[in-house]
N, C-alpha and C. Protein backbone atom coordinates (compact mmCIF):
# COMPACT_ATOMS: atom_id res chain seq x y z
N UNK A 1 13.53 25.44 -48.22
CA UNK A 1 12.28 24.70 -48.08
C UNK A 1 11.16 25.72 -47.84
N UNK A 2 10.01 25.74 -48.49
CA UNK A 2 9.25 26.55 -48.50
C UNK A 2 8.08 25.81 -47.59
N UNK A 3 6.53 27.12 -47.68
CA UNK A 3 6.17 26.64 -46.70
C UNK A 3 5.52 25.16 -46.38
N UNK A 4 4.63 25.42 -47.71
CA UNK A 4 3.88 23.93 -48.50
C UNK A 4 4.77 22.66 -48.23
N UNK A 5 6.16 22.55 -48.27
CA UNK A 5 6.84 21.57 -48.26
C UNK A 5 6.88 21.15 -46.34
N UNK A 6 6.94 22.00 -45.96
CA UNK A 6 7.29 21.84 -44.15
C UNK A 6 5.53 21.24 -43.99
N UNK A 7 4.49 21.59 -44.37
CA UNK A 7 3.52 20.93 -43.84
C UNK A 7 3.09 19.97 -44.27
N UNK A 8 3.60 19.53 -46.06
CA UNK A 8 3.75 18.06 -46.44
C UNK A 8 4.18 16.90 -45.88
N UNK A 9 5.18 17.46 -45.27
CA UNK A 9 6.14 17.12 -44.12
C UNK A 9 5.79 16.36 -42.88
N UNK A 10 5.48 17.61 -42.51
CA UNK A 10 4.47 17.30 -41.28
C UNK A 10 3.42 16.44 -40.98
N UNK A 11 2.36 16.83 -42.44
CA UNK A 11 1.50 15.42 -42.63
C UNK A 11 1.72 14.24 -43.20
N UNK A 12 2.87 14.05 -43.39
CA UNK A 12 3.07 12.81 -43.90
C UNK A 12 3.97 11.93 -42.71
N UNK A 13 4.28 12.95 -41.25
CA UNK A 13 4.94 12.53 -39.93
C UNK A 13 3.66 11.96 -39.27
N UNK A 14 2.66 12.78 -39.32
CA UNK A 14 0.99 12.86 -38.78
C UNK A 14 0.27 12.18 -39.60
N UNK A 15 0.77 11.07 -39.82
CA UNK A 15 -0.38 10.01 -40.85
C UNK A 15 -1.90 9.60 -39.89
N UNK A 16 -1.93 9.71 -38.65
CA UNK A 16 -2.58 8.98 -37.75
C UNK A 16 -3.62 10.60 -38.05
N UNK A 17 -3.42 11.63 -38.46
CA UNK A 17 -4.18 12.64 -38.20
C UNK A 17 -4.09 13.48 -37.28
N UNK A 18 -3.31 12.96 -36.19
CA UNK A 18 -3.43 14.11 -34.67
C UNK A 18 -2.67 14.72 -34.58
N UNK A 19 -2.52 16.09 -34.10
CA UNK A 19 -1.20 17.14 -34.01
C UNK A 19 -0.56 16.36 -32.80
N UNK A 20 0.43 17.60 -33.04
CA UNK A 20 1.69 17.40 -31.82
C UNK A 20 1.07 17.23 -30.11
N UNK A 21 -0.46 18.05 -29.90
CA UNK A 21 -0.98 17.94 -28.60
C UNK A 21 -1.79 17.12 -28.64
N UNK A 22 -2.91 16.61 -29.56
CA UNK A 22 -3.92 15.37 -29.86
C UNK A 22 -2.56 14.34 -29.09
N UNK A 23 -1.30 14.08 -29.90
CA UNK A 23 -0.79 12.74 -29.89
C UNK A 23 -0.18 12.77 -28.69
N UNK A 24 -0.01 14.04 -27.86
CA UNK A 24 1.10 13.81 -26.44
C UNK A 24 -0.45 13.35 -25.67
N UNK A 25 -1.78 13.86 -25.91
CA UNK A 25 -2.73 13.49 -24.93
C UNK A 25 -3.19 11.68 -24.87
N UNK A 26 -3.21 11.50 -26.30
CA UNK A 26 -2.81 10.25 -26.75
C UNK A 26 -2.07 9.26 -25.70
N UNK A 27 -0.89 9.83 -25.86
CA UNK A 27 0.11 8.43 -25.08
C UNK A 27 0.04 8.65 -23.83
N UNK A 28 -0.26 10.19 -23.47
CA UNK A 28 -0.34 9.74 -21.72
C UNK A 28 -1.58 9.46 -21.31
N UNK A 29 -2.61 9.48 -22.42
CA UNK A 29 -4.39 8.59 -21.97
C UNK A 29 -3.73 6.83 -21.36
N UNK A 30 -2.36 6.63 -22.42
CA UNK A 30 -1.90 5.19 -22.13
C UNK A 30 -1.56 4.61 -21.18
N UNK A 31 -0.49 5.83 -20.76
CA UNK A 31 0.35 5.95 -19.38
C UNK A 31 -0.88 5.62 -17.94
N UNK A 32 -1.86 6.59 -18.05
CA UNK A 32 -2.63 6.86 -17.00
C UNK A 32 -3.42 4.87 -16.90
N UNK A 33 -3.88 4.59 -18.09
CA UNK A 33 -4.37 3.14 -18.54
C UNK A 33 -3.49 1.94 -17.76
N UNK A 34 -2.31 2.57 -17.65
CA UNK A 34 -1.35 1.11 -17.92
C UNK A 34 -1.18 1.38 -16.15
N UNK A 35 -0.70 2.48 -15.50
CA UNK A 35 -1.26 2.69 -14.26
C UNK A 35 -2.52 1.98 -13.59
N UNK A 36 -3.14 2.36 -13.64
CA UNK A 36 -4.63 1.91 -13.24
C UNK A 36 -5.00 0.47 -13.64
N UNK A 37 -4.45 -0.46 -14.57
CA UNK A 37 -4.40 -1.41 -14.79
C UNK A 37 -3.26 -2.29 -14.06
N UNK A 38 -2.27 -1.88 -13.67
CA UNK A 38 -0.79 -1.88 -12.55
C UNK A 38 -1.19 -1.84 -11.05
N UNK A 39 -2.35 -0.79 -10.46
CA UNK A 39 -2.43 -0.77 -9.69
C UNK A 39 -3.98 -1.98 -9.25
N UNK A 40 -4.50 -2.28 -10.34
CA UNK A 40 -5.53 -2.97 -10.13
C UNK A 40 -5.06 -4.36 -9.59
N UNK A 41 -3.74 -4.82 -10.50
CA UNK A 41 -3.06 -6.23 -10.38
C UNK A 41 -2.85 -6.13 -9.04
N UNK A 42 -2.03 -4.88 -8.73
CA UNK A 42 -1.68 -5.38 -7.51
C UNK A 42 -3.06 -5.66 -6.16
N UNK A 43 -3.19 -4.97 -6.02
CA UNK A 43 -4.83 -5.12 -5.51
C UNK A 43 -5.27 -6.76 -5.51
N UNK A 44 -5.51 -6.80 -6.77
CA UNK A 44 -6.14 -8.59 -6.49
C UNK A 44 -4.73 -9.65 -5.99
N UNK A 45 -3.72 -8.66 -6.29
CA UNK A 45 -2.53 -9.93 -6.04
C UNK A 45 -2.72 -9.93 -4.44
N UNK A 46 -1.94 -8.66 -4.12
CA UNK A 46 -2.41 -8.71 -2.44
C UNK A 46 -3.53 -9.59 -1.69
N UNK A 47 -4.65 -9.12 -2.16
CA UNK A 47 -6.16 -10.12 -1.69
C UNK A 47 -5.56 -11.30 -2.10
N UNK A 48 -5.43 -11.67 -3.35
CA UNK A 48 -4.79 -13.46 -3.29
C UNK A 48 -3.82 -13.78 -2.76
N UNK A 49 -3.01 -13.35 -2.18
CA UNK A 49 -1.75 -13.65 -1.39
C UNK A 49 -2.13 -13.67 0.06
N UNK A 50 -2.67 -12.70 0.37
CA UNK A 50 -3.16 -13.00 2.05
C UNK A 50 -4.63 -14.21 2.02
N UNK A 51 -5.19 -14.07 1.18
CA UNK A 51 -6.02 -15.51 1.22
C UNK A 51 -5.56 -17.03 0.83
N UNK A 52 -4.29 -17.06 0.94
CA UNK A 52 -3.21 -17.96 0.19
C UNK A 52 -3.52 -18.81 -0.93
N UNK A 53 -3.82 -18.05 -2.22
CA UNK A 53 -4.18 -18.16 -3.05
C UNK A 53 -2.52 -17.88 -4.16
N UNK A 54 -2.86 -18.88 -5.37
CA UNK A 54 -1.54 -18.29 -6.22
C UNK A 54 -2.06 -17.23 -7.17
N UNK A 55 -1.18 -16.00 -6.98
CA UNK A 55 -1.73 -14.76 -7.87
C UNK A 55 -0.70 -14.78 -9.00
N UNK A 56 -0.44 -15.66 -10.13
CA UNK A 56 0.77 -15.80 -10.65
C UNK A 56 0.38 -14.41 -12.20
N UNK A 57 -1.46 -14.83 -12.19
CA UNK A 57 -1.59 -14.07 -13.39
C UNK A 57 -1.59 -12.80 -13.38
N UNK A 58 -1.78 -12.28 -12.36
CA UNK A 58 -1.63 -11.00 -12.49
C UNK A 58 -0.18 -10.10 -12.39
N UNK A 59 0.90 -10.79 -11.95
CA UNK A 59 2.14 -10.99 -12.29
C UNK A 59 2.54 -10.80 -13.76
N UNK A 60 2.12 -11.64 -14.29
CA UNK A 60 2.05 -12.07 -15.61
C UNK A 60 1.85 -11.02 -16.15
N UNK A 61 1.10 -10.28 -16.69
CA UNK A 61 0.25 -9.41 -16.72
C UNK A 61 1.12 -8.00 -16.72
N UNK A 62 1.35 -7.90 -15.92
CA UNK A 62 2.12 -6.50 -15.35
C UNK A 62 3.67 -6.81 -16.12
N UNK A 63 4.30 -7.92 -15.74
CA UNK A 63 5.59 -8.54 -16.74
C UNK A 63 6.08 -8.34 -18.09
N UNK A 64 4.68 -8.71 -18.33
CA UNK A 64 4.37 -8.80 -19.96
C UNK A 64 4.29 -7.54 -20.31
N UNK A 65 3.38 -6.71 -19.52
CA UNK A 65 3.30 -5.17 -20.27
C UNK A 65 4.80 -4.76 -19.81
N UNK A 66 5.16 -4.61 -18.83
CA UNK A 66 6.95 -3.90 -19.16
C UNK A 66 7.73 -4.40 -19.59
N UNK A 67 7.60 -5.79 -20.22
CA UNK A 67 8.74 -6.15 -21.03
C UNK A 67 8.32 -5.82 -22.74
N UNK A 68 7.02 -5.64 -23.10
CA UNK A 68 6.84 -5.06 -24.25
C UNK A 68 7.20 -3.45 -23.89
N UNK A 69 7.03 -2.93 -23.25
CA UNK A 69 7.50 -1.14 -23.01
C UNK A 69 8.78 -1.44 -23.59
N UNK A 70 9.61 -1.95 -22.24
CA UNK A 70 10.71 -1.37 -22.30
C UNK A 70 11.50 -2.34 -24.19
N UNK A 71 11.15 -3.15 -24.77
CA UNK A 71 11.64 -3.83 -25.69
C UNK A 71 11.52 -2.45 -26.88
N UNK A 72 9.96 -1.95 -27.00
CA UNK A 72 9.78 -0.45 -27.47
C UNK A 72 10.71 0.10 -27.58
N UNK A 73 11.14 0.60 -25.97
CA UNK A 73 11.78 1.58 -25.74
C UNK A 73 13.41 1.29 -26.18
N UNK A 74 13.84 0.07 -25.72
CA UNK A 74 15.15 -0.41 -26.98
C UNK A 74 15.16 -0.44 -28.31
N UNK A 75 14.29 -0.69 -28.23
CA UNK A 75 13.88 -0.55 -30.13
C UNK A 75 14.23 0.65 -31.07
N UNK A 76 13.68 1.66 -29.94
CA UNK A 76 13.95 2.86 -30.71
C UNK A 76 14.66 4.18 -30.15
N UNK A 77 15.34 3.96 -28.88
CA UNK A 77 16.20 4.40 -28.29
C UNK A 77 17.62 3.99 -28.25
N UNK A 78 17.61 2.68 -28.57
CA UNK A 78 19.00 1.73 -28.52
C UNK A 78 19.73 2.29 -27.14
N UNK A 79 19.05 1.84 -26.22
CA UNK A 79 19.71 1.63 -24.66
C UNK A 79 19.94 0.72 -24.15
N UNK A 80 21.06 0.40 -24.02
CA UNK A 80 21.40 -1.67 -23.44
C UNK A 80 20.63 -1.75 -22.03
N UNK A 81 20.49 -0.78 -20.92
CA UNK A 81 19.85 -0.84 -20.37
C UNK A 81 17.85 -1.66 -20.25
N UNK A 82 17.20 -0.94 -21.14
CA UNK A 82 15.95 -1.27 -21.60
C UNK A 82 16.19 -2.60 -22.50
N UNK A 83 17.08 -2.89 -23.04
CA UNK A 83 16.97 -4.54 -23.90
C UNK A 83 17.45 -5.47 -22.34
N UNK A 84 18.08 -4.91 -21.57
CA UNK A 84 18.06 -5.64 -20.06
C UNK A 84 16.90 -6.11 -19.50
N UNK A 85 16.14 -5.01 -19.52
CA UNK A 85 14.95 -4.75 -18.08
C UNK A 85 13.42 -5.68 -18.86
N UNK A 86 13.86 -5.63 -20.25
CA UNK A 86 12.98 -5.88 -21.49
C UNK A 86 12.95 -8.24 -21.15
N UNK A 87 14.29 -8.26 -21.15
CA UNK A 87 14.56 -9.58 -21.31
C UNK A 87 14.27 -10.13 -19.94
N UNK A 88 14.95 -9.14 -18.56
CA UNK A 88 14.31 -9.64 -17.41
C UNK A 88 12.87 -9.79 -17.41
N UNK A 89 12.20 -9.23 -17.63
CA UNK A 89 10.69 -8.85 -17.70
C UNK A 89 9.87 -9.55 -18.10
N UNK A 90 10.52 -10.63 -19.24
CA UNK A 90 10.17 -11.02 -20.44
C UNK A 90 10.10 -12.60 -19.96
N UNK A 91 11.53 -12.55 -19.42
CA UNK A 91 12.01 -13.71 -18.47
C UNK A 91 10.31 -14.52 -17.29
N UNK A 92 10.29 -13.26 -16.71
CA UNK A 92 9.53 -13.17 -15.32
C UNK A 92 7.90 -13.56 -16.14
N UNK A 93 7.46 -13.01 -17.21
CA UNK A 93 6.45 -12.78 -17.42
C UNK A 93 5.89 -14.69 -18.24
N UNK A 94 7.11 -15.36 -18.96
CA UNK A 94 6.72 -16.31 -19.17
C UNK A 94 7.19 -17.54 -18.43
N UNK A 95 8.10 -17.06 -16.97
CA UNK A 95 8.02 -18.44 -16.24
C UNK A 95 6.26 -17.67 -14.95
N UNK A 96 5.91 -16.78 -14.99
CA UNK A 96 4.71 -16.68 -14.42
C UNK A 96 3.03 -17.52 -14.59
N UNK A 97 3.24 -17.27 -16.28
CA UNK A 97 2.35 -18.14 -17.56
C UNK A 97 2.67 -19.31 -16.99
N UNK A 98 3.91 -20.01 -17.03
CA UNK A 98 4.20 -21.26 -17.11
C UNK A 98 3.40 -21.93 -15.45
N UNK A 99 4.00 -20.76 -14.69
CA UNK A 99 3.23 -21.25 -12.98
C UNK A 99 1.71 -21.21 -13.00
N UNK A 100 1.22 -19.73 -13.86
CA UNK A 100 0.10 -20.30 -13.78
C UNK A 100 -0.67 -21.54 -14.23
N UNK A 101 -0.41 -22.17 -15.66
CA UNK A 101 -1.18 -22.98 -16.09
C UNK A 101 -0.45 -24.75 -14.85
N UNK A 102 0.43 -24.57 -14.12
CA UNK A 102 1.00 -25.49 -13.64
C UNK A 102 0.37 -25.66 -11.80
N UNK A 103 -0.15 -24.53 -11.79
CA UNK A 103 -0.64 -24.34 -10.51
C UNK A 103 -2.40 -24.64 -10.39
């Protein structure tokens, strides 16, 4: 394989355009996102829980995003583990929906 062919290669792996460091800064811009959006839930959940308030959506919320992760992460890892944590998650996130609109 010559050289032309390895960077055909390459750009045709890199359809999105970004190298190997663009795309690692990429997914952990996500990581840091999905954090800070995790820690926000909890925050208002707390305040709604000590004001005895039902905080079901923000539950929801947080559920929903790790049961799409980890379903990802089965997807393309094939770990029975993550199709577990995916279905619990998944479980939690639409009897939460269901409390909220019931509450």
């Amino acid at each position: 394989m010559d050289k032309k062919e390895i960077l055909e290669k390459n750009k045709e792996k890199n359809r999105n355009g970004l190298d190997e460091r663009e795309q690692r800064v990429y997914n952990f811009s996500f990581g840091i996102g999905a954090v800070i959006v995790g820690i926000l839930c909890l925050v208002f959940s707390v305040y709604k829980a000590l004001n005895r308030e039902p905080f079901y959506e923000y539950v929801a919320i947080i559920t929903a995003y790790l049961c799409t992760t980890f379903v990802y992460q089965f997807k393309n890892l094939k770990r029975l583990r993550y199709l577990i944590s995916g279905l619990v998650t998944g479980i939690a996130a639409v009897i939460c929906i269901v409390l909220f609109f019931m509450v």
